[in-house]
N, C-alpha and C. Protein backbone atom coordinates (compact mmCIF):
# COMPACT_ATOMS: atom_id res chain seq x y z
N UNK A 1 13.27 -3.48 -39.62
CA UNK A 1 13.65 -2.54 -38.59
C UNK A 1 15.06 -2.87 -38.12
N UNK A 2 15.97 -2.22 -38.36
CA UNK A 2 17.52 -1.93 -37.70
C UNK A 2 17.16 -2.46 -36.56
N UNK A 3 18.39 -3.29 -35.71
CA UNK A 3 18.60 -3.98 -34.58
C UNK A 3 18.89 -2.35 -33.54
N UNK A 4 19.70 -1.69 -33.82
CA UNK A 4 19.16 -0.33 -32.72
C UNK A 4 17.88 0.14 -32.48
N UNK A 5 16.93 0.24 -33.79
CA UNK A 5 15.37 0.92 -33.21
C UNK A 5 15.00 -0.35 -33.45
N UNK A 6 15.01 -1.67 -32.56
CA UNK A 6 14.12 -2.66 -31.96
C UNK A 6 14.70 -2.31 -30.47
N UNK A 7 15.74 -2.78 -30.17
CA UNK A 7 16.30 -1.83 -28.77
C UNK A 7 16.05 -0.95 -28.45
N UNK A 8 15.89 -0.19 -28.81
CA UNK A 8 15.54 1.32 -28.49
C UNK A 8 13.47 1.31 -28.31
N UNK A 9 12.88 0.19 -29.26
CA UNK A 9 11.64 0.30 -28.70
C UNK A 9 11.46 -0.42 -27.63
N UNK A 10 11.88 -1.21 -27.21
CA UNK A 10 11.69 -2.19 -26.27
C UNK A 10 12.08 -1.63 -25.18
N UNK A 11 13.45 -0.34 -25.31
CA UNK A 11 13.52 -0.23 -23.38
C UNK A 11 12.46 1.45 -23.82
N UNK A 12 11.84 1.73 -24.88
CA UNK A 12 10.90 2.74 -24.74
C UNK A 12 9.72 1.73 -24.02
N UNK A 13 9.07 0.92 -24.15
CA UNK A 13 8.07 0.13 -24.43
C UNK A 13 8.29 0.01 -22.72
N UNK A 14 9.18 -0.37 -21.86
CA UNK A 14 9.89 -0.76 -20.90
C UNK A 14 9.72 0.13 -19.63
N UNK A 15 10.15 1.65 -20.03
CA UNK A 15 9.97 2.60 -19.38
C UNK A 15 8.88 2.79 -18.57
N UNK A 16 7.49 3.45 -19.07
CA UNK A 16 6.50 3.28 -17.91
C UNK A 16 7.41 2.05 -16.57
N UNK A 17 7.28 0.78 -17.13
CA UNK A 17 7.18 -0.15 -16.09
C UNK A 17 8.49 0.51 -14.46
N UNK A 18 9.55 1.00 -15.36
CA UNK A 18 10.64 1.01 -14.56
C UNK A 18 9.86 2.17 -13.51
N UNK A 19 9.41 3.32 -14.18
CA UNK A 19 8.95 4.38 -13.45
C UNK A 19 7.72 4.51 -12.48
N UNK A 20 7.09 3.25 -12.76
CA UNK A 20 5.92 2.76 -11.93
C UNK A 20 6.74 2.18 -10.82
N UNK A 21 7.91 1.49 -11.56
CA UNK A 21 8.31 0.73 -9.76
C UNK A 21 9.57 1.33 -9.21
N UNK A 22 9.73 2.47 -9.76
CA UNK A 22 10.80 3.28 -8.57
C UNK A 22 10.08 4.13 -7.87
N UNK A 23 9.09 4.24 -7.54
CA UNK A 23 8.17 4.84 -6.72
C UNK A 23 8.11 3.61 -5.35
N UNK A 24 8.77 3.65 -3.81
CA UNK A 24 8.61 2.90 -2.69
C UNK A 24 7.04 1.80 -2.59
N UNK A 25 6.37 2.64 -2.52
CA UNK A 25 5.08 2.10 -2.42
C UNK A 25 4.62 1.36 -3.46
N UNK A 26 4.44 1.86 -4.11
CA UNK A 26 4.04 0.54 -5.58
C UNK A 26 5.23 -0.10 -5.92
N UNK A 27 6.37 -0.57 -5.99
CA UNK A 27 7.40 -1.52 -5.45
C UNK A 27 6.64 -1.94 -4.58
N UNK A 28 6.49 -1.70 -3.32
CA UNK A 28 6.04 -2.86 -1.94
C UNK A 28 4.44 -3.71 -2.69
N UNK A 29 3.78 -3.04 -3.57
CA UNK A 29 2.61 -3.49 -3.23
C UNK A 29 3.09 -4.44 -4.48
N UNK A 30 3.56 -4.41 -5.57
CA UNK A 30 3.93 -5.42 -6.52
C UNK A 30 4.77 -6.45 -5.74
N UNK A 31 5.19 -6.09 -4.63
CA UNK A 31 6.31 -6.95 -4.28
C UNK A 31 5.24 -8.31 -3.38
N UNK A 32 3.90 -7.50 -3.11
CA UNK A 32 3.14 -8.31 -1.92
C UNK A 32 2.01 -9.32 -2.96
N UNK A 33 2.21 -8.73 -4.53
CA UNK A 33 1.20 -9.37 -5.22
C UNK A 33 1.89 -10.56 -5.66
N UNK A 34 3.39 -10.17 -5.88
CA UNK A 34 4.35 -11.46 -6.37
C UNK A 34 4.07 -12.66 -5.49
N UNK A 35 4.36 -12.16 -3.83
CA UNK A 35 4.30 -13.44 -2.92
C UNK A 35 2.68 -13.45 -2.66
N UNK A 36 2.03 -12.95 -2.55
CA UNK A 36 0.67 -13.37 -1.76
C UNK A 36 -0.36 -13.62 -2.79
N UNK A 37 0.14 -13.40 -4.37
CA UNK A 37 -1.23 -13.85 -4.87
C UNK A 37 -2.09 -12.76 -5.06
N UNK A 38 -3.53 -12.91 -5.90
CA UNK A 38 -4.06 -11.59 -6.38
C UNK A 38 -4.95 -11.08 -4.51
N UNK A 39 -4.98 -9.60 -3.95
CA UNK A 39 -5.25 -9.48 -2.88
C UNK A 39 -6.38 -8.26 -3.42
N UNK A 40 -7.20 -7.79 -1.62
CA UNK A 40 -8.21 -6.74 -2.25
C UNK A 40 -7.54 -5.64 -1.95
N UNK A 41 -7.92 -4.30 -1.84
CA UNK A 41 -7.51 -3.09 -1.28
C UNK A 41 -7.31 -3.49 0.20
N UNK A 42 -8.32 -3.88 1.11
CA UNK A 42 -8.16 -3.78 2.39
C UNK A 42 -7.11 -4.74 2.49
N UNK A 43 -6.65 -5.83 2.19
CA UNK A 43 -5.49 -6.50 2.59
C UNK A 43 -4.31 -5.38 2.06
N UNK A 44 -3.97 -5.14 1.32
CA UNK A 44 -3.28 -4.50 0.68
C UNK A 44 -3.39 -3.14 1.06
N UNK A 45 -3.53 -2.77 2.03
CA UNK A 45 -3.48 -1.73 2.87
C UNK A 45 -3.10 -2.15 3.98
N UNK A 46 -3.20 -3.02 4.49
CA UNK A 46 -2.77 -3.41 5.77
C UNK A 46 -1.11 -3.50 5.98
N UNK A 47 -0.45 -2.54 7.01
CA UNK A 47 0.48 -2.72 6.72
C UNK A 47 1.36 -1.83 5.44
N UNK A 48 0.62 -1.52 5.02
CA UNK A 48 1.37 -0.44 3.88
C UNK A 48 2.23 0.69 3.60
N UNK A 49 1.43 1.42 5.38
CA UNK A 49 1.48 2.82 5.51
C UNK A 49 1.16 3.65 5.30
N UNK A 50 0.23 3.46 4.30
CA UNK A 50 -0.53 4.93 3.75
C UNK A 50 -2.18 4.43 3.17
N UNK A 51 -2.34 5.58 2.97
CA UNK A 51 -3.97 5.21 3.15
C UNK A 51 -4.74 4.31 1.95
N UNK A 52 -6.09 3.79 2.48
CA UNK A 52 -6.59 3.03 1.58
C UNK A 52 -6.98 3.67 -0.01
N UNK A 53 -6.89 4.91 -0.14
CA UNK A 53 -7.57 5.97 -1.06
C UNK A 53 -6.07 5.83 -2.09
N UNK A 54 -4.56 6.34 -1.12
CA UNK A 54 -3.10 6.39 -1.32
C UNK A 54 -3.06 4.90 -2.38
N UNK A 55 -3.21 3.85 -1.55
CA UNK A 55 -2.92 2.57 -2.70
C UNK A 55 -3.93 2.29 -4.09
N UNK A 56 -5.08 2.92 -3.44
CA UNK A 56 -6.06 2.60 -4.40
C UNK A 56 -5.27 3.62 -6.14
N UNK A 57 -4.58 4.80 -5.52
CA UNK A 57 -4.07 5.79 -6.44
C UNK A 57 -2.59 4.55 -7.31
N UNK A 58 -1.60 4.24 -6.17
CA UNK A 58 -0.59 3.78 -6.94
C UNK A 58 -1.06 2.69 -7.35
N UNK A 59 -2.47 1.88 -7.65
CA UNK A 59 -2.97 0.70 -8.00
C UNK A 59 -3.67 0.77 -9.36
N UNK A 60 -3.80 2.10 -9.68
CA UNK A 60 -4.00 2.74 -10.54
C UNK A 60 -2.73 3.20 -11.71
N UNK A 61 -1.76 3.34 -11.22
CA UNK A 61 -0.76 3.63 -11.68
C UNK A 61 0.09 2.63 -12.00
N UNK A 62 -0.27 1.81 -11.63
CA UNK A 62 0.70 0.32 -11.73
C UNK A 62 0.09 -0.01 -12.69
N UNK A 63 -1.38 -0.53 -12.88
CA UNK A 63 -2.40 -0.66 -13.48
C UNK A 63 -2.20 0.32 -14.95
N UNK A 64 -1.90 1.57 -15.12
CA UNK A 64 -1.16 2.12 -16.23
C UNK A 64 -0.22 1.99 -16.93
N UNK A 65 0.71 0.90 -16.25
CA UNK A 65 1.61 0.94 -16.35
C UNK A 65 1.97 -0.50 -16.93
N UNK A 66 0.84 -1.21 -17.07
CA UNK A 66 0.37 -2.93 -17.40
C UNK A 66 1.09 -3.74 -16.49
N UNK A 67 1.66 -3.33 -14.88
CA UNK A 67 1.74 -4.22 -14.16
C UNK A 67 0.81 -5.30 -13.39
N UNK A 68 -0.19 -4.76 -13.21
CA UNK A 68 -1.40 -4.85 -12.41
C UNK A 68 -3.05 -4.87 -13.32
N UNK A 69 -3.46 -5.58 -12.69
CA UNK A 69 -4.99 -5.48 -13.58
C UNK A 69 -6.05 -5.95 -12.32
N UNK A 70 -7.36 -5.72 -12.40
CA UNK A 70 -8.45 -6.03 -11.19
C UNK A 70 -9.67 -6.07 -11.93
N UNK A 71 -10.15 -7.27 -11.07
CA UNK A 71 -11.34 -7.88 -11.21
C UNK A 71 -12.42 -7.99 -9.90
N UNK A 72 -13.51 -7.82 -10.16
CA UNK A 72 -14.61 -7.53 -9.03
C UNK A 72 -15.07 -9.19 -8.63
N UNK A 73 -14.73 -9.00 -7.22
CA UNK A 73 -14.90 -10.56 -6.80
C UNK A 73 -15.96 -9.89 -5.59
N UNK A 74 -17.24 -10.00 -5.81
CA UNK A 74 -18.63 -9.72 -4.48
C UNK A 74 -18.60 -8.55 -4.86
N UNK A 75 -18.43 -8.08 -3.37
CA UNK A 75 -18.28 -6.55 -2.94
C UNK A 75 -16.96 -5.90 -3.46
N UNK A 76 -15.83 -6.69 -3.55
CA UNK A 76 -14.49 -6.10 -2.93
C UNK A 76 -14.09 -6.04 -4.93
N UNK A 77 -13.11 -5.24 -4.46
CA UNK A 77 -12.10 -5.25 -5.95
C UNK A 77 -10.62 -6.00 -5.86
N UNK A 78 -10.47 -7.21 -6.64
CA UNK A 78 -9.14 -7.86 -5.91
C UNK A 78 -7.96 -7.42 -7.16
N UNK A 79 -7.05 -7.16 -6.59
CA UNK A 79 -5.48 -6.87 -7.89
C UNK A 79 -4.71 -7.96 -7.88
N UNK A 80 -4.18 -8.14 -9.05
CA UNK A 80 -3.36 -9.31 -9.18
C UNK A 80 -2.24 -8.65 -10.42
N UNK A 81 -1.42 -9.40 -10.31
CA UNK A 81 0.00 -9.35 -10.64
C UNK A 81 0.01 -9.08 -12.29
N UNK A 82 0.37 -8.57 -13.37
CA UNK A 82 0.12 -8.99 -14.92
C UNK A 82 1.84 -8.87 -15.36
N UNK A 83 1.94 -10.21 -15.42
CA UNK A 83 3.48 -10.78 -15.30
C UNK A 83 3.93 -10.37 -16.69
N UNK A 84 3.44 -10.39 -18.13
CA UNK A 84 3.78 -10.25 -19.30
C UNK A 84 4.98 -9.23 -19.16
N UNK A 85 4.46 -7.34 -18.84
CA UNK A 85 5.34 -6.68 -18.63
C UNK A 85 6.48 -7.16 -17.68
N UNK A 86 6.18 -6.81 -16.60
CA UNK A 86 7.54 -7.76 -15.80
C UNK A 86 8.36 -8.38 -16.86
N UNK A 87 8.36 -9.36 -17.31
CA UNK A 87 8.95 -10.51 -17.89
C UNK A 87 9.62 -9.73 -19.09
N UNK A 88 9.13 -8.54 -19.83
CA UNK A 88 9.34 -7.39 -20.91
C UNK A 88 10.48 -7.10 -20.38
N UNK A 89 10.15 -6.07 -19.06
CA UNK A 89 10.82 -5.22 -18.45
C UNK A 89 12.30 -5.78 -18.23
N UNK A 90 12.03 -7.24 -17.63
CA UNK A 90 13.06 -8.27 -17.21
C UNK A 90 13.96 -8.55 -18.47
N UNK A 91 13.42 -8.43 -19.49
CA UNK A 91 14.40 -8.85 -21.00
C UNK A 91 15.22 -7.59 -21.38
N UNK A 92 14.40 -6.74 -20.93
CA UNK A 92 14.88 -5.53 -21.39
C UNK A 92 16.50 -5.06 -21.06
N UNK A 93 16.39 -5.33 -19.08
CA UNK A 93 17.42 -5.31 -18.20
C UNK A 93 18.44 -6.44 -18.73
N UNK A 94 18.14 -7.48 -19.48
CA UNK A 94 19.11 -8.61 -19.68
C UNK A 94 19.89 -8.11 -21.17
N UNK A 95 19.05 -7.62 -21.64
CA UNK A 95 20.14 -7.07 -23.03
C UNK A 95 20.78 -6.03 -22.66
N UNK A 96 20.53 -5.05 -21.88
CA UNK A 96 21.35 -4.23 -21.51
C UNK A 96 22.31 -4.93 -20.47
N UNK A 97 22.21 -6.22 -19.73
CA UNK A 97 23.11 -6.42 -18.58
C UNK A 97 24.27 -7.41 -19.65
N UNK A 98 23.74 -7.59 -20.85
CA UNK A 98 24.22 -8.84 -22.17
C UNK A 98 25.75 -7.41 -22.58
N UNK A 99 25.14 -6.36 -23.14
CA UNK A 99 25.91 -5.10 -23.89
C UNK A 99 26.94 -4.83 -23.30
N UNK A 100 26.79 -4.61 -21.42
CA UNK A 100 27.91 -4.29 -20.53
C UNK A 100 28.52 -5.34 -20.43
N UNK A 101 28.24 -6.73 -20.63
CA UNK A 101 29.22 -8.06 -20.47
C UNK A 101 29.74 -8.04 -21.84
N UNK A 102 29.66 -7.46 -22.70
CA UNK A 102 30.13 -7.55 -24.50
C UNK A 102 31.32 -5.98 -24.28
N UNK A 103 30.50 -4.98 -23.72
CA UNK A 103 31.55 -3.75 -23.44
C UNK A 103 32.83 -4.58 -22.57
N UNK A 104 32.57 -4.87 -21.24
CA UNK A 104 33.94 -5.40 -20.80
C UNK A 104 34.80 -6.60 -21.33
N UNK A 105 34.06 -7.28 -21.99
CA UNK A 105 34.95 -8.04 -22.40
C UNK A 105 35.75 -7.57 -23.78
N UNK A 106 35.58 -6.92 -23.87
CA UNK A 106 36.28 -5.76 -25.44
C UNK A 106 36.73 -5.23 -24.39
N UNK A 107 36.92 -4.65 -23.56
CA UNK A 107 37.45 -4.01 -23.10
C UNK A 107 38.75 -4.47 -22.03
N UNK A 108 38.66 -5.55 -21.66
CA UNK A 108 39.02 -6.96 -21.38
C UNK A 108 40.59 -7.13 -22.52
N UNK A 109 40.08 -7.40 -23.56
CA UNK A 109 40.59 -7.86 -24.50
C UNK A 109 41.92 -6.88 -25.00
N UNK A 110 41.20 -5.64 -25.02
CA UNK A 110 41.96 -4.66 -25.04
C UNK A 110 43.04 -4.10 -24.31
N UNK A 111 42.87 -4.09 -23.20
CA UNK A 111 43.97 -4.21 -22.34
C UNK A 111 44.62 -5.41 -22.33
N UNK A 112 44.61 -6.73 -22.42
CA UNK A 112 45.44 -7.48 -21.55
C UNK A 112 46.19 -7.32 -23.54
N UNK A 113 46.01 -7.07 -24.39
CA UNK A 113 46.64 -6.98 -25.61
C UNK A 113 47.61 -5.80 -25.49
N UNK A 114 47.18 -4.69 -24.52
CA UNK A 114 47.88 -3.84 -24.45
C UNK A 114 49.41 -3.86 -23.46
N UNK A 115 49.29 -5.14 -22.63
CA UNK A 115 50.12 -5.28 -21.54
C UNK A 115 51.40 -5.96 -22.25
């Protein structure tokens, strides 16, 4: 496979994740699983702003999105973090943040040759 369609699958592969977390609310609630550890709905509502039914939806969607995964602990349903993507998503942003440090420095190069 050509080094463009491995790039090109990886920020396809990538996508869901970005579009799961430019949504406010599922951002905050990934952001509360990073620091607090796997939590249930009712914590994870607390504080949220929107309703317990509302997170249960973007918990679902995150969860589509292979950020998130849940396991039945008693009564309650607890969510926890599924770092793999993240860490995808995170490589993804670094070859593209790698391309724009390779664009300016050609570009860099180019000018001060031109001066």
């Amino acid at each position: 496979m050509s080094r463009r369609r491995t790039a090109a699958a990886t920020f396809m592969e990538a996508a869901p994740v970005f579009a799961a977390l430019g949504e406010p609310t599922r951002l905050s609630l990934v952001a509360r699983l990073c620091s607090d550890g796997p939590l249930s709905i009712a914590k994870l509502s607390d504080g949220a702003g929107v309703t317990r039914q509302a997170v249960t939806k973007h918990l679902e969607t995150l969860q589509e999105a292979g950020l998130v995964r849940s396991a039945r602990e008693g009564r309650e349903r607890v969510w926890q973090l599924e770092t793999r993507r993240l860490e995808r998503a995170r490589r993804c942003l670094d070859h593209i943040s790698d391309q724009w440090d390779h664009a300016i420095t050609r570009l860099r190069h180019y000018v001060e040759r031109e001066e």
